[in-house]
C-alpha atoms as a PDB file:
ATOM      1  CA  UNK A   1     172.482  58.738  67.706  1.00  0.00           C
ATOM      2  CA  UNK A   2     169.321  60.181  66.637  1.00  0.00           C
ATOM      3  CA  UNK A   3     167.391  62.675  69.513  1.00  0.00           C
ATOM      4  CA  UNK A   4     164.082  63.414  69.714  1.00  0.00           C
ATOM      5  CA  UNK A   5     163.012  66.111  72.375  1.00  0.00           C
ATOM      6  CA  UNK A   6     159.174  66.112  73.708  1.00  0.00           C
ATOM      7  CA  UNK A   7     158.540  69.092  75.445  1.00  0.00           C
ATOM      8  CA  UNK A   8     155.899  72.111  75.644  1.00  0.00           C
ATOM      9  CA  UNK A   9     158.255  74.543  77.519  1.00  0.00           C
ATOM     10  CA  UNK A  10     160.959  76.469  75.656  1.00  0.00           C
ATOM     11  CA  UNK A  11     163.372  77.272  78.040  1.00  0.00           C
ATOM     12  CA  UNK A  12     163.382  73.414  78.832  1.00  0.00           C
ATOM     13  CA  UNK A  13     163.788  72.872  74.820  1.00  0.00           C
ATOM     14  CA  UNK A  14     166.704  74.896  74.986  1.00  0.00           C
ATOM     15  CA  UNK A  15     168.787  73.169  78.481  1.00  0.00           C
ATOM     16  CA  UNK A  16     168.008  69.637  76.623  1.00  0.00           C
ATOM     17  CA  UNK A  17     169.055  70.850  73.254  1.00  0.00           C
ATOM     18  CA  UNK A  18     172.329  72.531  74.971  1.00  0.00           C
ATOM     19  CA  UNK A  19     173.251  69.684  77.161  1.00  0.00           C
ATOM     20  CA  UNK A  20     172.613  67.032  74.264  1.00  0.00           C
ATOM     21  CA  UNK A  21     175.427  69.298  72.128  1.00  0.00           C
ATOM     22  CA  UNK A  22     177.314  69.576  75.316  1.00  0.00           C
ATOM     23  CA  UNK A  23     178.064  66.337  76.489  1.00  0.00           C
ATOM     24  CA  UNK A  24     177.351  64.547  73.222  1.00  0.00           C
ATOM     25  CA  UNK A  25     178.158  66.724  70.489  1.00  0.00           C
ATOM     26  CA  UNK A  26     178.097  63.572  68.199  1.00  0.00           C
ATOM     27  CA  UNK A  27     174.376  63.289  68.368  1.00  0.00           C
ATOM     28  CA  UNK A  28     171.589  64.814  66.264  1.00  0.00           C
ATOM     29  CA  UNK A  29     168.688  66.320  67.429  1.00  0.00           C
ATOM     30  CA  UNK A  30     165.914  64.990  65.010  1.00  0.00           C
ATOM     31  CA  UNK A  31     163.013  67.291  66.396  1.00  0.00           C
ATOM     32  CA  UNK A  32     161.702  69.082  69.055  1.00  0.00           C
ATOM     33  CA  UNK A  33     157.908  68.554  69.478  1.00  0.00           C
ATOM     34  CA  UNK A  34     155.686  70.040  72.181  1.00  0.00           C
ATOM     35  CA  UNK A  35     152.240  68.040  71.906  1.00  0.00           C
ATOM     36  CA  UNK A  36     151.096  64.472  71.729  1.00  0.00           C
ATOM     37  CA  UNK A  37     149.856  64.771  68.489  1.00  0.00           C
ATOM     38  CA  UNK A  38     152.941  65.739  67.114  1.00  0.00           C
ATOM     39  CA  UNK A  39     154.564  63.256  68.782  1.00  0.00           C
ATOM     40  CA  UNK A  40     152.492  60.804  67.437  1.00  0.00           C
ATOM     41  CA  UNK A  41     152.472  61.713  63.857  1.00  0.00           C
ATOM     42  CA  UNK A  42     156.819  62.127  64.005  1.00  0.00           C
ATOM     43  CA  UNK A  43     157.399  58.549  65.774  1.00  0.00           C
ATOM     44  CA  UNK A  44     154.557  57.139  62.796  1.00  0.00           C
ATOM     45  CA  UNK A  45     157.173  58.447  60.149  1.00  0.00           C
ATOM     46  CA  UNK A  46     160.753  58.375  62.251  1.00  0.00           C
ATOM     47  CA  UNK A  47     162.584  56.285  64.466  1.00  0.00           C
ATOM     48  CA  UNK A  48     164.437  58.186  67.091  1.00  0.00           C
ATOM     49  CA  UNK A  49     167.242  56.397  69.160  1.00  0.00           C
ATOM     50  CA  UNK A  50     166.401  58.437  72.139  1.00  0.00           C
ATOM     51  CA  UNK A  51     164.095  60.336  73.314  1.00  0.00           C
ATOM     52  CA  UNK A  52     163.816  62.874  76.255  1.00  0.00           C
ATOM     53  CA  UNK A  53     159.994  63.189  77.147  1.00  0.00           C
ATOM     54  CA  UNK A  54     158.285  65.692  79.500  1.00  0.00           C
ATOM     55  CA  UNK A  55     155.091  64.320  80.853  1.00  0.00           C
ATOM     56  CA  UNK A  56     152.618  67.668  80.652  1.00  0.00           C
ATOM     57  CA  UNK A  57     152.241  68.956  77.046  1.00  0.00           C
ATOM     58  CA  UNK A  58     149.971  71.148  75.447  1.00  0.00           C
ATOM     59  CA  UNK A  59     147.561  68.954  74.569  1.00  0.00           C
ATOM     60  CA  UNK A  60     147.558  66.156  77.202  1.00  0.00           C
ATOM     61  CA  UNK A  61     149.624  63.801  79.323  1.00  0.00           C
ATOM     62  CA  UNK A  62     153.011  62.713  77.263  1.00  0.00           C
ATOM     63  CA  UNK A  63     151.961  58.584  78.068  1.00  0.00           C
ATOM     64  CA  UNK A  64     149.455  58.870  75.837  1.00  0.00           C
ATOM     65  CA  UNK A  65     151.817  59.090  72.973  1.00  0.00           C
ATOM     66  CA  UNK A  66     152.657  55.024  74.183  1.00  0.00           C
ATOM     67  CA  UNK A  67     148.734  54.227  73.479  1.00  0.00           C
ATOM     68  CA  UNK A  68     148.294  55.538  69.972  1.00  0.00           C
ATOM     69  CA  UNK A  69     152.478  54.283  68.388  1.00  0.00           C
ATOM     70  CA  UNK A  70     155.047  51.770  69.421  1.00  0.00           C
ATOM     71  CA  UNK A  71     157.741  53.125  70.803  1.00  0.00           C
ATOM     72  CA  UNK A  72     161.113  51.031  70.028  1.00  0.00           C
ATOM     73  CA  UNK A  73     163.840  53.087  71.684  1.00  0.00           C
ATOM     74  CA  UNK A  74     164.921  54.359  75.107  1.00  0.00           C
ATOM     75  CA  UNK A  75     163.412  57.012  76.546  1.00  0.00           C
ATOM     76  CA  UNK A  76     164.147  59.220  79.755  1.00  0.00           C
ATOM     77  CA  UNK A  77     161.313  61.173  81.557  1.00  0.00           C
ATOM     78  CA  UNK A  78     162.186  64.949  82.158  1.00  0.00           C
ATOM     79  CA  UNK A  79     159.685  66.357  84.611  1.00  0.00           C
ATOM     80  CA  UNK A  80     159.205  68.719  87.846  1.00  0.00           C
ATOM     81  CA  UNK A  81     156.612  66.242  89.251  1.00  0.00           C
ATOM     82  CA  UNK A  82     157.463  62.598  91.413  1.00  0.00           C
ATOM     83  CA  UNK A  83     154.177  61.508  90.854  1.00  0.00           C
ATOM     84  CA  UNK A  84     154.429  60.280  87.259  1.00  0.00           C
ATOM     85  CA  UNK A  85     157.298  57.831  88.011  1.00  0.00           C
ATOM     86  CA  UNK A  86     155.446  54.467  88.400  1.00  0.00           C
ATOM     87  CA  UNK A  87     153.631  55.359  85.132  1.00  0.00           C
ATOM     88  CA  UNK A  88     156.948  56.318  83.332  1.00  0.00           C
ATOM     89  CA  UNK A  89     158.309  52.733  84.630  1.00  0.00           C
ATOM     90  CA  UNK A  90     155.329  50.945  83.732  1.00  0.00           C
ATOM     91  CA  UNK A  91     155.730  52.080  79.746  1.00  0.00           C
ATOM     92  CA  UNK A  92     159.471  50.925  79.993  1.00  0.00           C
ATOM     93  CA  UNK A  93     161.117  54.524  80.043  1.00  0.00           C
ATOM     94  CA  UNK A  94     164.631  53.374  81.375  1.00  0.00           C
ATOM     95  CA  UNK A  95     165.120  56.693  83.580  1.00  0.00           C
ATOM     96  CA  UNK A  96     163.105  59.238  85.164  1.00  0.00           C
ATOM     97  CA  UNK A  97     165.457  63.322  85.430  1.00  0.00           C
ATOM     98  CA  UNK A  98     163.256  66.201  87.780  1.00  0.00           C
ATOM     99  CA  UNK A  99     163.275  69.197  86.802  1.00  0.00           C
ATOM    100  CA  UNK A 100     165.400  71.549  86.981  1.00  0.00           C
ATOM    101  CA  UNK A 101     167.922  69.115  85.267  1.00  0.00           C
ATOM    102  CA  UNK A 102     171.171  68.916  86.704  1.00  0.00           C
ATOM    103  CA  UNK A 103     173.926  68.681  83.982  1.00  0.00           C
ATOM    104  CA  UNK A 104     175.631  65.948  85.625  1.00  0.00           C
ATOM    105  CA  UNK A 105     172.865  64.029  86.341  1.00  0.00           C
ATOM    106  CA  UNK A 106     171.738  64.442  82.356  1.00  0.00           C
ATOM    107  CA  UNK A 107     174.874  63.070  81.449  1.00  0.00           C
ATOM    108  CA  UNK A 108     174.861  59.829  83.798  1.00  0.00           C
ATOM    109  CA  UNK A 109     171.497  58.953  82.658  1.00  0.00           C
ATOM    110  CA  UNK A 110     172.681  59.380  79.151  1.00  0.00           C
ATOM    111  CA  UNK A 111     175.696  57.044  79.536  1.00  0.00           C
ATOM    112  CA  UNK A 112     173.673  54.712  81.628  1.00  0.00           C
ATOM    113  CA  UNK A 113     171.800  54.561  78.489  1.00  0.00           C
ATOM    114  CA  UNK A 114     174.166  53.946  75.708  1.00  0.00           C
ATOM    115  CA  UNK A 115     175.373  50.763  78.376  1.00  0.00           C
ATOM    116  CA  UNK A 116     171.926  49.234  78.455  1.00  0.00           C
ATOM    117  CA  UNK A 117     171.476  50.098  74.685  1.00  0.00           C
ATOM    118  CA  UNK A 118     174.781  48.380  73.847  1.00  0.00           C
ATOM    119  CA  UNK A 119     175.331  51.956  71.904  1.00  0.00           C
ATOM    120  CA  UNK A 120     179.160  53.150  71.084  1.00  0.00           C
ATOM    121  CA  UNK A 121     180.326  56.175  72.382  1.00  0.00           C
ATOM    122  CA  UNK A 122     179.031  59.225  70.374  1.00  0.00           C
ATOM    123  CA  UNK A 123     181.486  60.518  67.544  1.00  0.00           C
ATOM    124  CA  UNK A 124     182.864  63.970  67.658  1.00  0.00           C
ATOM    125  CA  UNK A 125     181.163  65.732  64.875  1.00  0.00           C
ATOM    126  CA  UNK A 126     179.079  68.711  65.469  1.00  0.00           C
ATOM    127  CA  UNK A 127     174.849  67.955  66.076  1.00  0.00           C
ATOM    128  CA  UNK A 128     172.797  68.787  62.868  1.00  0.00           C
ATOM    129  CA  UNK A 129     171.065  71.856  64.352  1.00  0.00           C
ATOM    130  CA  UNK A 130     168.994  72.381  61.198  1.00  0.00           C
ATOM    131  CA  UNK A 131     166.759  69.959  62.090  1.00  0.00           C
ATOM    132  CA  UNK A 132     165.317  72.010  65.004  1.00  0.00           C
ATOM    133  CA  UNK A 133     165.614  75.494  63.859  1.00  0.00           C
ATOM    134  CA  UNK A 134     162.712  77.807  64.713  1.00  0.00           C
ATOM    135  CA  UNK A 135     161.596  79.889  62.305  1.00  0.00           C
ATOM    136  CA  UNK A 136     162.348  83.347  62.039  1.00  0.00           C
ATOM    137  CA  UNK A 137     160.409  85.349  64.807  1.00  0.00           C
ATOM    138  CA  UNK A 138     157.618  87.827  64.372  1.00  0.00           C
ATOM    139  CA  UNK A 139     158.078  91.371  64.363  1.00  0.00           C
ATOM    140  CA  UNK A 140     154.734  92.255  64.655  1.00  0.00           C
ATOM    141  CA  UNK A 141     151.293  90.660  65.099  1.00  0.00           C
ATOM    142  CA  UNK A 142     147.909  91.503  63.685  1.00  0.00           C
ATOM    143  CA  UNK A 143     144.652  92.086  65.034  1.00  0.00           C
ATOM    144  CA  UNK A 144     141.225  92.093  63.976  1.00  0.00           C
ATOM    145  CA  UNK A 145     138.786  95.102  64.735  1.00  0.00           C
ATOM    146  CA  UNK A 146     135.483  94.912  63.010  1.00  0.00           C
ATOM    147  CA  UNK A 147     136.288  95.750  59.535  1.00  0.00           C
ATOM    148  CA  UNK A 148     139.716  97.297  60.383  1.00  0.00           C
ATOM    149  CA  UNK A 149     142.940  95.342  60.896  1.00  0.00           C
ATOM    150  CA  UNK A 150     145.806  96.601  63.276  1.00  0.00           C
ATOM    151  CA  UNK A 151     149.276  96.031  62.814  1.00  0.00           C
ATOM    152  CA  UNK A 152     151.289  96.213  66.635  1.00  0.00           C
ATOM    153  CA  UNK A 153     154.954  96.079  66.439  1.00  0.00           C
ATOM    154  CA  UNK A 154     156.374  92.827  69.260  1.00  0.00           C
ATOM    155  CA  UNK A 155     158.105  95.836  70.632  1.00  0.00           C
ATOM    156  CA  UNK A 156     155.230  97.538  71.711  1.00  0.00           C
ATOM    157  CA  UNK A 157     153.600  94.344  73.231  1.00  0.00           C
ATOM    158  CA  UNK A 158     153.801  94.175  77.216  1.00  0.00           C
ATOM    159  CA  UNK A 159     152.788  90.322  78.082  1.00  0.00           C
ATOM    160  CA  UNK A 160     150.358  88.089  76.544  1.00  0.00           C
ATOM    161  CA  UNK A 161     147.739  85.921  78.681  1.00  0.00           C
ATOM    162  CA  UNK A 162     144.440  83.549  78.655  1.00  0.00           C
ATOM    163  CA  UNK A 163     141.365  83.558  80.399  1.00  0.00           C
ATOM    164  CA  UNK A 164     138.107  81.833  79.964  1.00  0.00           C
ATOM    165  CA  UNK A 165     140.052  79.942  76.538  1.00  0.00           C
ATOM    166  CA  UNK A 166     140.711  83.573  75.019  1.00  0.00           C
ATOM    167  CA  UNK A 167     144.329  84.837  74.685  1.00  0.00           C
ATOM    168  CA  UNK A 168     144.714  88.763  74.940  1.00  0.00           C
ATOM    169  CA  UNK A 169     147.559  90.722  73.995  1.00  0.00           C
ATOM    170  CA  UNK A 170     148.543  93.551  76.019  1.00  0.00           C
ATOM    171  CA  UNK A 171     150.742  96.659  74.932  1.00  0.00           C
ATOM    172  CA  UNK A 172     153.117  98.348  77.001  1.00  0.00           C
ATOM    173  CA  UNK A 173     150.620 101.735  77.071  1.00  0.00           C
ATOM    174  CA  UNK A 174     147.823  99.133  78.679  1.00  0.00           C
ATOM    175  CA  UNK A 175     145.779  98.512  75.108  1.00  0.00           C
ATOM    176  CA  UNK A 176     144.203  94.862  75.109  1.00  0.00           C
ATOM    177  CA  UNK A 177     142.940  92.834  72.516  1.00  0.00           C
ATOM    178  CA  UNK A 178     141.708  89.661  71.932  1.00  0.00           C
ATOM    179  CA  UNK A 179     143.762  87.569  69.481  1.00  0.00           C
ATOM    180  CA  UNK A 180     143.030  84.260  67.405  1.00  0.00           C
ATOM    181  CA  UNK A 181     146.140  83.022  68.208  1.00  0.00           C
ATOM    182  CA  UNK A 182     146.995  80.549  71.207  1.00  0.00           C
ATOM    183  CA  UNK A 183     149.254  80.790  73.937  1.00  0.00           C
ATOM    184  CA  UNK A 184     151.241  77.783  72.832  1.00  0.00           C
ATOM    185  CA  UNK A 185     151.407  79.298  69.412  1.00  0.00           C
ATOM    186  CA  UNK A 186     152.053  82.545  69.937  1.00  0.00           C
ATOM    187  CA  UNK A 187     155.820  81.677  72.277  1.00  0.00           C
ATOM    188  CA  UNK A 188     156.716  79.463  69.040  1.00  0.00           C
ATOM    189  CA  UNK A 189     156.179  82.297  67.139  1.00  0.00           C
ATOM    190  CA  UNK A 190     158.506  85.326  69.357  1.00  0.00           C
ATOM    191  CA  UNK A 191     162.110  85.605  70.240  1.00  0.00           C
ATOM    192  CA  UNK A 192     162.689  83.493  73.684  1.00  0.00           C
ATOM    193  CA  UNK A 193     165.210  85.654  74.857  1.00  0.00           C
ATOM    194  CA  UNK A 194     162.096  88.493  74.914  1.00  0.00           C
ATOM    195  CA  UNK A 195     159.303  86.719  76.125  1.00  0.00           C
ATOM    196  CA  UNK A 196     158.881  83.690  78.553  1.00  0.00           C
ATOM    197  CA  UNK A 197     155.955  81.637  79.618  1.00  0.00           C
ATOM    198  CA  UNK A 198     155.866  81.974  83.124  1.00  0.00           C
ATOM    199  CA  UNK A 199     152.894  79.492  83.359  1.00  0.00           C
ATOM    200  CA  UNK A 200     149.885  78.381  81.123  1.00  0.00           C
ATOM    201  CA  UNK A 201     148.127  81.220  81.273  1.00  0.00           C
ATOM    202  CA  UNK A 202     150.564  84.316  80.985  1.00  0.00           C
ATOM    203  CA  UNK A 203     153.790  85.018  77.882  1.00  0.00           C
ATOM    204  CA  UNK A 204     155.628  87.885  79.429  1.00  0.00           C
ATOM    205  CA  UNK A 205     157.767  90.438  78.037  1.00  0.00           C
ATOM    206  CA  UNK A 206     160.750  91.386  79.462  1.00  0.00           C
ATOM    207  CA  UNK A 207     159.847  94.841  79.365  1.00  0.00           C
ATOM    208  CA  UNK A 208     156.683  94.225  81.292  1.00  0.00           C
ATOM    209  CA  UNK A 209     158.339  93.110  84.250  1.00  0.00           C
ATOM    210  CA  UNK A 210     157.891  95.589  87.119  1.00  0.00           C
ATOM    211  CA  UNK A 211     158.517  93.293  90.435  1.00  0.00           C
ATOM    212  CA  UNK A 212     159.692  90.342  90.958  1.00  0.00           C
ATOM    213  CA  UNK A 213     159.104  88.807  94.925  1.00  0.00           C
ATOM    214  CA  UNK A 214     159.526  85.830  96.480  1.00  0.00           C
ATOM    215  CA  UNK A 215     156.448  83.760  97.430  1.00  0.00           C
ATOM    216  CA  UNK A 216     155.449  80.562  99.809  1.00  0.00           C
ATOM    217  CA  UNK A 217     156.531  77.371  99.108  1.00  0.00           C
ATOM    218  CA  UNK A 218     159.881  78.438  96.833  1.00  0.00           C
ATOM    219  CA  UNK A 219     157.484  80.170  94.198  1.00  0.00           C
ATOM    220  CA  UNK A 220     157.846  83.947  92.855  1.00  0.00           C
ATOM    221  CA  UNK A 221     155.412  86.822  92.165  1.00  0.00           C
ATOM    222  CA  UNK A 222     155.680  88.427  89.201  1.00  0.00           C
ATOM    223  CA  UNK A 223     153.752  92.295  89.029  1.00  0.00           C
ATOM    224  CA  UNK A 224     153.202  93.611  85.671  1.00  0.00           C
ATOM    225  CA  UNK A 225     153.227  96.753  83.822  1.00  0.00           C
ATOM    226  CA  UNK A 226     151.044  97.954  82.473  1.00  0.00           C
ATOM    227  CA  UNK A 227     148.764  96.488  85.879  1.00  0.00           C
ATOM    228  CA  UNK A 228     145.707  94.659  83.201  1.00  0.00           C
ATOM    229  CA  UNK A 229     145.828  91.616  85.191  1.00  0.00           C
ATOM    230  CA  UNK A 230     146.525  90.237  88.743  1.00  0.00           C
ATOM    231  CA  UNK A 231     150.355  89.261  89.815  1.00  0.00           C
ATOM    232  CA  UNK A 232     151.314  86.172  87.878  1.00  0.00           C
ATOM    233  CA  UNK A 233     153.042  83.121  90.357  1.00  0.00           C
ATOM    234  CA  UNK A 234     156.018  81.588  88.931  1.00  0.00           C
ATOM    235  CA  UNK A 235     155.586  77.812  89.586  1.00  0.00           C
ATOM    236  CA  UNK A 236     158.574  76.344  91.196  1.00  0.00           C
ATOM    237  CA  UNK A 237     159.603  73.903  88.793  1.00  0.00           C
ATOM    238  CA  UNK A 238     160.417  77.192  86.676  1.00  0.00           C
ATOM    239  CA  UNK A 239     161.534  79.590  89.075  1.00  0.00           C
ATOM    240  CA  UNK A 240     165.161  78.516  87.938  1.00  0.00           C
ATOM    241  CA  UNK A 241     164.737  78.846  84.302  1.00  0.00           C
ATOM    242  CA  UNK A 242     163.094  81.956  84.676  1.00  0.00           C
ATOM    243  CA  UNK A 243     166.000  83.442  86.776  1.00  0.00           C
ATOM    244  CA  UNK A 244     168.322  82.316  84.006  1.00  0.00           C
ATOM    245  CA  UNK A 245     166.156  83.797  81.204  1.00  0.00           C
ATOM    246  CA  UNK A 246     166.247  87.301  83.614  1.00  0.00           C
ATOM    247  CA  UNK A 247     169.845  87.228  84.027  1.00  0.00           C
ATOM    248  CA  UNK A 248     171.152  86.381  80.448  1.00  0.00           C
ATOM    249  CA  UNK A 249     168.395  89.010  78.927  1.00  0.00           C
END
């Protein structure tokens, strides 16, 4: 069975990815796309057998992807949010999994799929992981300074973050600079297990962590180093993953 992941968030890339190999080590990942308009332009040219879909992505709402191609296959809604579930139902997605996924639930809705789909059970042979590689990551980024161009190692960088549609990168001795780079971008482009996207706005560094406390309603607060910007909240439909990416660092 062919598997097509829609999502915008990395860590979530990576639980789907794992518990598609877990549980079903017979099927392929065909892609891993974080944007509508990727979607769009994949489904035009491939036809998935499943697809897991989150419903925020960098570049809109996820049920706009329904407007602009037909979708002929199952597809299961992964999200943190209740609200979306009428609309998920109302484009014929067969189930609806909140975030953070539980494995067991992943699998049920899985099964409960191949049933409705009439689908055998998946063979034994290993998932095709080349389709889904990411390219190798950046050791260093460049930035643009009149007529002179700087080269900063990714070790030196503290966090990245947006404001007013700029992205700044900050070092860990409290240099900023603008960047032409985006947010979205710029985590495709550096080793996950070194930076995480603790929301929109803010790519952190491991390294820049200096705090971490809890905050109301079952979110965290995040202080910096070096102190360039405010405390960054960790939503709550990522406080989990971001534990996890903490504790396996």
């Amino acid at each position: 069975m062919k598997v097509l992941i829609i999502e915008d968030e990395i860590p979530a890339q990576q639980i789907l990815a794992k518990l598609t190999g877990r549980f079903f080590p017979g099927f392929t990942i065909v892609g891993i796309l974080d944007s509508v308009d990727a979607a769009v332009s994949f489904l035009r040219q491939h036809s998935p057998d499943l697809i897991f879909m989150d419903v925020e992505l960098s570049d809109g709402k996820s049920f706009e992807i329904f407007r602009k191609v037909d979708i002929n296959c199952p597809v299961i809604v992964t999200t943190a949010y209740v609200d979306y579930a009428l609309d998920a139902f109302r484009n014929k997605c067969i189930d609806y999994l909140m975030k953070p996924i539980d494995a067991a639930e992943f699998k049920a809705s899985v099964e409960r799929c191949l049933q409705l789909c009439g689908t055998a059970a998946a063979h034994k042979s290993a998932p095709d992981i080349t389709a889904y590689a990411k390219p190798v990551c950046k050791h260093h980024f460049t930035i643009k300074l009149g007529s002179q161009i700087l080269v900063i190692d990714v070790n030196d960088i503290a966090y990245f973050y947006s404001n007013d549609k700029s992205t700044y990168l900050v070092t860990r001795d409290g240099k900023q600079y603008m960047t032409d780079d985006s947010l979205t971008a710029i985590e495709s482009e550096v080793d996950p297990a070194k930076f995480y996207k603790i929301s929109r706005k803010c790519l952190v560094g491991l390294s820049s962590i200096y705090t971490i406390s809890k905050y109301f309603n079952s979110r965290l607060k995040v202080t910096l180093s070096p102190k360039n910007i405010d405390p960054v909240i960790v939503p709550r439909d990522r406080v989990q993953s971001f534990m996890e990416w903490i504790e396996g660092a």
